[in-house]
N, C-alpha and C. Protein backbone atom coordinates (compact mmCIF):
# COMPACT_ATOMS: atom_id res chain seq x y z
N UNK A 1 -126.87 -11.36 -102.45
CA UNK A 1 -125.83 -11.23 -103.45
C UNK A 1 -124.81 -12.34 -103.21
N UNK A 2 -124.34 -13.19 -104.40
CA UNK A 2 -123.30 -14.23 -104.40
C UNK A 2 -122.03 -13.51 -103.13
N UNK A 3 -121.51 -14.06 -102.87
CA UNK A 3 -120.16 -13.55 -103.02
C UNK A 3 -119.10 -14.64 -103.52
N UNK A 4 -118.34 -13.97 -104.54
CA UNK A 4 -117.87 -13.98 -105.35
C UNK A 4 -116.24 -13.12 -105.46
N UNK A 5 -115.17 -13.75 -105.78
CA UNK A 5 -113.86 -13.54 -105.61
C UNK A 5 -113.43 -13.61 -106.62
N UNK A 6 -113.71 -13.93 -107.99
CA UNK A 6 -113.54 -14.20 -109.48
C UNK A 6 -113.27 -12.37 -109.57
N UNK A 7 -112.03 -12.70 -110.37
CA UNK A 7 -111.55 -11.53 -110.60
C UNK A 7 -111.23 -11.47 -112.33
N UNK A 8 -111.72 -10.61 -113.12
CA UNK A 8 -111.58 -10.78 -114.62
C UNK A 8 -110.85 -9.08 -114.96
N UNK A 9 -109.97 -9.70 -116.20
CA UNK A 9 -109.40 -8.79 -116.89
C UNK A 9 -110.06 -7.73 -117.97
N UNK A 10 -110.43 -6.72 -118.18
CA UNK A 10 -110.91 -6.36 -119.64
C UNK A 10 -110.04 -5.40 -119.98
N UNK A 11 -109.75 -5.34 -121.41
CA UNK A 11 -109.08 -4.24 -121.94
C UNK A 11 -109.90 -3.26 -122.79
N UNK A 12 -109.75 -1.65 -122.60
CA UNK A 12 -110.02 -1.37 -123.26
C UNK A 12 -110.14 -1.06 -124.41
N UNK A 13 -110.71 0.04 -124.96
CA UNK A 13 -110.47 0.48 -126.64
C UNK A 13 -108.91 1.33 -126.65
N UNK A 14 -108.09 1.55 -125.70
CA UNK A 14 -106.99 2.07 -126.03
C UNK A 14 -106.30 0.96 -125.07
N UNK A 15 -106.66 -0.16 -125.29
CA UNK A 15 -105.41 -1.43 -124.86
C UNK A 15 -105.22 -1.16 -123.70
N UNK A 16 -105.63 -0.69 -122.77
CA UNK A 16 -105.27 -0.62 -121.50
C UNK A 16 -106.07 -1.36 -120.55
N UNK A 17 -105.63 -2.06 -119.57
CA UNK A 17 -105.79 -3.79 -118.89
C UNK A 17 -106.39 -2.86 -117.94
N UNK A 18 -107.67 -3.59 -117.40
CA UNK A 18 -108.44 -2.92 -116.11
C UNK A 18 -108.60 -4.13 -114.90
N UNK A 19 -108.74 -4.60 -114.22
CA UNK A 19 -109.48 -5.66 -113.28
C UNK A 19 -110.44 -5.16 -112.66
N UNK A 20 -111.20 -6.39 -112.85
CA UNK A 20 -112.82 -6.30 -112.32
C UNK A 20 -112.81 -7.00 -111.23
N UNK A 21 -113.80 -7.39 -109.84
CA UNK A 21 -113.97 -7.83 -109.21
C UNK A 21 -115.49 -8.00 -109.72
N UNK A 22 -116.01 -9.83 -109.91
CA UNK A 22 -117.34 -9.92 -110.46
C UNK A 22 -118.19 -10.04 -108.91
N UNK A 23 -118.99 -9.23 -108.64
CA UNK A 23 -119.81 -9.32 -107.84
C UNK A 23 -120.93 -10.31 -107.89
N UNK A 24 -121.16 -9.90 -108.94
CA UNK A 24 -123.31 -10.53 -109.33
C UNK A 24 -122.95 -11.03 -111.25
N UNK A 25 -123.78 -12.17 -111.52
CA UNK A 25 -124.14 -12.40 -113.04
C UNK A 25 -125.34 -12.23 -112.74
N UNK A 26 -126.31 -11.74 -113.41
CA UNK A 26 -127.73 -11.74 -113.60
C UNK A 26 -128.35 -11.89 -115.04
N UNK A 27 -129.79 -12.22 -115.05
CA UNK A 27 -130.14 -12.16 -116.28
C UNK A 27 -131.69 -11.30 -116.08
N UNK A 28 -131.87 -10.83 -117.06
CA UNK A 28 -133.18 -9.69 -117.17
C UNK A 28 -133.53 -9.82 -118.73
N UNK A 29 -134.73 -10.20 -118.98
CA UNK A 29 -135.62 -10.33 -119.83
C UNK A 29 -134.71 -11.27 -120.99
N UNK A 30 -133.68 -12.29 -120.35
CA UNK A 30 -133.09 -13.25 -121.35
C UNK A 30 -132.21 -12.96 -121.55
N UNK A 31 -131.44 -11.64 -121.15
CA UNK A 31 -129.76 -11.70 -121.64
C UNK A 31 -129.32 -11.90 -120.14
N UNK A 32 -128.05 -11.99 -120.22
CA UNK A 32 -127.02 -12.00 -118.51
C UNK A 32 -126.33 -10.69 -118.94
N UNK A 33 -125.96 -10.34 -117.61
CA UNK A 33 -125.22 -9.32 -117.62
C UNK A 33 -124.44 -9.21 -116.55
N UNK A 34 -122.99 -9.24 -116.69
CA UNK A 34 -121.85 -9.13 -115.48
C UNK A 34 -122.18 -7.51 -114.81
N UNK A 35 -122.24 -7.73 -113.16
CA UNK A 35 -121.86 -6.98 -112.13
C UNK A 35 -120.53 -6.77 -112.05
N UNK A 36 -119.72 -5.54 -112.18
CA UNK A 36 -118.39 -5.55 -111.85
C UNK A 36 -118.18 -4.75 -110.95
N UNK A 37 -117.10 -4.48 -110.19
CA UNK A 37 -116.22 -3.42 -109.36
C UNK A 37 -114.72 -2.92 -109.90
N UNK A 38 -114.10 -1.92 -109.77
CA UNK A 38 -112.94 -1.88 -110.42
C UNK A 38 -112.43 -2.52 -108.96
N UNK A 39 -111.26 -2.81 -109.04
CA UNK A 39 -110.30 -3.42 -107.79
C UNK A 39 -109.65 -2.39 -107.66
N UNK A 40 -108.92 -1.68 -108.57
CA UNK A 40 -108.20 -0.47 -108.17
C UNK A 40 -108.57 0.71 -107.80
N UNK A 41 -110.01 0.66 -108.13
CA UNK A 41 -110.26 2.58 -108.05
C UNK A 41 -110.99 2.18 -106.81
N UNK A 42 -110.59 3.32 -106.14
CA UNK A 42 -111.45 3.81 -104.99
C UNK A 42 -113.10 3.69 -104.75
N UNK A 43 -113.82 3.47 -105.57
CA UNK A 43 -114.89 3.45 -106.09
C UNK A 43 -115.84 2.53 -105.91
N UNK A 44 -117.01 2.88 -105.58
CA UNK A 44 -117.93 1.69 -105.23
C UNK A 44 -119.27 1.87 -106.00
N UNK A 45 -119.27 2.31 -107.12
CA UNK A 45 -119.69 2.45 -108.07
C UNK A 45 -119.43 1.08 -109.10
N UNK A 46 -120.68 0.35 -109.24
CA UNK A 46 -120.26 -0.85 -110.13
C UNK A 46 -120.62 -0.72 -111.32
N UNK A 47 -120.28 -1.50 -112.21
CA UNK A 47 -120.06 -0.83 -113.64
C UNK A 47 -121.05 -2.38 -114.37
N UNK A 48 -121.65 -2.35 -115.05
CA UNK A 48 -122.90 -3.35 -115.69
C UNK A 48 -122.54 -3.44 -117.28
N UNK A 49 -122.18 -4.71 -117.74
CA UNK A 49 -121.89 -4.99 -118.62
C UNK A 49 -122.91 -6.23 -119.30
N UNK A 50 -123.03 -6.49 -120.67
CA UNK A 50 -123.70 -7.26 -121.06
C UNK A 50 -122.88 -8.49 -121.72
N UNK A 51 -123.64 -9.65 -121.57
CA UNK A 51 -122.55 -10.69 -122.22
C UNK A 51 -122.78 -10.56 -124.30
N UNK A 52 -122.35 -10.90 -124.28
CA UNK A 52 -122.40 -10.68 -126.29
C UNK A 52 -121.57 -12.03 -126.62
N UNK A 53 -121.72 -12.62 -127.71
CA UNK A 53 -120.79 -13.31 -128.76
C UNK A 53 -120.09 -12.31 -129.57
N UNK A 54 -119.21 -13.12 -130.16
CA UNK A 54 -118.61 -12.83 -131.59
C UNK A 54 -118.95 -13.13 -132.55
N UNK A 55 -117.85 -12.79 -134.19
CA UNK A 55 -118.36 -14.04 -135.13
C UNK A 55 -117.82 -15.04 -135.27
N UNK A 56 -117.19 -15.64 -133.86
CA UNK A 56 -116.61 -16.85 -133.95
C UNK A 56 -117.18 -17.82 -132.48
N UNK A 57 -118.24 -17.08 -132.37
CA UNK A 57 -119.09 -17.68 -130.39
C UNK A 57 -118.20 -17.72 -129.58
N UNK A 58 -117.65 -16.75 -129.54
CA UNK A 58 -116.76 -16.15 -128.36
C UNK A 58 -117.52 -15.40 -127.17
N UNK A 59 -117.06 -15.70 -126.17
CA UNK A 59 -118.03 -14.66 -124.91
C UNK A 59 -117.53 -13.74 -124.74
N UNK A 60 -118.10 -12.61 -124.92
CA UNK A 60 -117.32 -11.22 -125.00
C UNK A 60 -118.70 -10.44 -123.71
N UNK A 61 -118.11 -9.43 -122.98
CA UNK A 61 -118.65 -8.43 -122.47
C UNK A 61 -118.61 -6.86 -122.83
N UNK A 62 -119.70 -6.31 -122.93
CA UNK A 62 -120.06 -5.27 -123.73
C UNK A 62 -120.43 -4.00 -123.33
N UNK A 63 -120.27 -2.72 -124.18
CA UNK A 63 -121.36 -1.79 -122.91
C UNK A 63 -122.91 -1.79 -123.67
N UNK A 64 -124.02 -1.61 -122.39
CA UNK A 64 -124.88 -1.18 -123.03
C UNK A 64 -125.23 -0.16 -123.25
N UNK A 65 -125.51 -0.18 -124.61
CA UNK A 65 -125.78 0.94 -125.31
C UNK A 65 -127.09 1.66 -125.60
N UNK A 66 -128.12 1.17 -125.02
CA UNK A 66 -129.31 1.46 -124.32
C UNK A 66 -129.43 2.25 -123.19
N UNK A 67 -130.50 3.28 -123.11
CA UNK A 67 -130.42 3.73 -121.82
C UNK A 67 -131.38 2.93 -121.20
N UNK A 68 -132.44 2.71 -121.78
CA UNK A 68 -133.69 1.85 -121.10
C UNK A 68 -133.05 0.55 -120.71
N UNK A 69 -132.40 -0.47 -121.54
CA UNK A 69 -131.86 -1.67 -120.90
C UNK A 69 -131.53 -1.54 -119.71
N UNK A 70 -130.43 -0.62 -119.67
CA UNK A 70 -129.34 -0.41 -118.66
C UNK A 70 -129.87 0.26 -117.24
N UNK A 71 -131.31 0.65 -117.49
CA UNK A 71 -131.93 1.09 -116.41
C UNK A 71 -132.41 -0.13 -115.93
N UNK A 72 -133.06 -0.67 -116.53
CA UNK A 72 -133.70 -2.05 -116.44
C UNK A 72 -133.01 -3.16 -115.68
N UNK A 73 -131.77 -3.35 -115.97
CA UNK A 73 -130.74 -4.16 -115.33
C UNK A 73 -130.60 -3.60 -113.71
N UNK A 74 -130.14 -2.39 -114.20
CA UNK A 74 -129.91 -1.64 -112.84
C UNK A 74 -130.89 -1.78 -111.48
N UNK A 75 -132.09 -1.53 -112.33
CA UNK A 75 -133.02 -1.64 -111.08
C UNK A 75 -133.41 -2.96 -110.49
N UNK A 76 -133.20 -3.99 -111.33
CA UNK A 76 -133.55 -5.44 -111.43
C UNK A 76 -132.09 -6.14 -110.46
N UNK A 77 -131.03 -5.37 -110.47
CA UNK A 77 -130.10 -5.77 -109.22
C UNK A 77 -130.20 -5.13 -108.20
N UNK A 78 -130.74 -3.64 -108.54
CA UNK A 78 -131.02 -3.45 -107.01
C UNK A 78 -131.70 -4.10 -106.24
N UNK A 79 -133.39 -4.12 -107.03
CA UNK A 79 -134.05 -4.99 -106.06
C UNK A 79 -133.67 -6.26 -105.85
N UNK A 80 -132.54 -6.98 -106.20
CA UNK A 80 -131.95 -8.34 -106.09
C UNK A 80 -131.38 -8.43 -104.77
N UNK A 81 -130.60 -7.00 -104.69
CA UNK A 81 -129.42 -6.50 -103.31
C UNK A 81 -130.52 -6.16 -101.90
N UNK A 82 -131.57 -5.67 -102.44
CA UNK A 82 -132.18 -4.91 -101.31
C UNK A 82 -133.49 -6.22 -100.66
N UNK A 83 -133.56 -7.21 -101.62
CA UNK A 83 -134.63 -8.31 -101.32
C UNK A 83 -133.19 -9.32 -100.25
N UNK A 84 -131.86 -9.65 -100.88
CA UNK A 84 -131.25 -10.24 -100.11
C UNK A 84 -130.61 -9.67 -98.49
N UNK A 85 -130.45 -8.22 -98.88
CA UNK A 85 -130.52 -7.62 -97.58
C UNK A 85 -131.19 -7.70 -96.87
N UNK A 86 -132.62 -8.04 -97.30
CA UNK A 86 -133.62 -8.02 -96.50
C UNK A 86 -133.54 -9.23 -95.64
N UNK A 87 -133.19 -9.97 -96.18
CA UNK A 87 -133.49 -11.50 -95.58
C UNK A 87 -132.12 -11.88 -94.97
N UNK A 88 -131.53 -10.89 -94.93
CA UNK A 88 -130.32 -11.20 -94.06
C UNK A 88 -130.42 -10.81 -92.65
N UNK A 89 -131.37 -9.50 -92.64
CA UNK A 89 -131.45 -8.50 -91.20
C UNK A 89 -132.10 -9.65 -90.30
């Protein structure tokens, strides 16, 4: 896994400012998708977002709204985390 110190803002649907800590970008079957952490919450639970445009080619991050994608991603960083772990021991 990168490490990575890039810290990004998102707001939500009720305007309220979150910070991310980006762990991992990955891509799976042609899209990328940001690895995040919250910085504030207690939590080590990372949260998987997809990159998207606008209608003006803006880079926007998204949820997915798939359950199959989002499994897909998921497992495709695990084994990313658990192949680099490996080769770290």
């Amino acid at each position: 896994m990168a490490e990575q110190d890039e810290v990004i803002t998102l707001i939500d649907e009720d305007g309220t400012e979150h910070d991310f800590n980006v762990i991992d970008v990955i891509e799976v079957e042609g899209s990328e998708y940001a690895i995040l952490l919250p910085v504030e919450e207690d939590s080590d639970e990372a949260v998987i977002l997809k990159f998207a445009k606008d209608a003006d080619g803006n880079e926007l991050l998204v949820d997915i709204e798939d359950d199959e994608e989002w499994e897909k991603v998921a497992d495709a960083w695990e084994e990313m985390v658990l192949k680099e772990e490996g080769e770290d021991a």
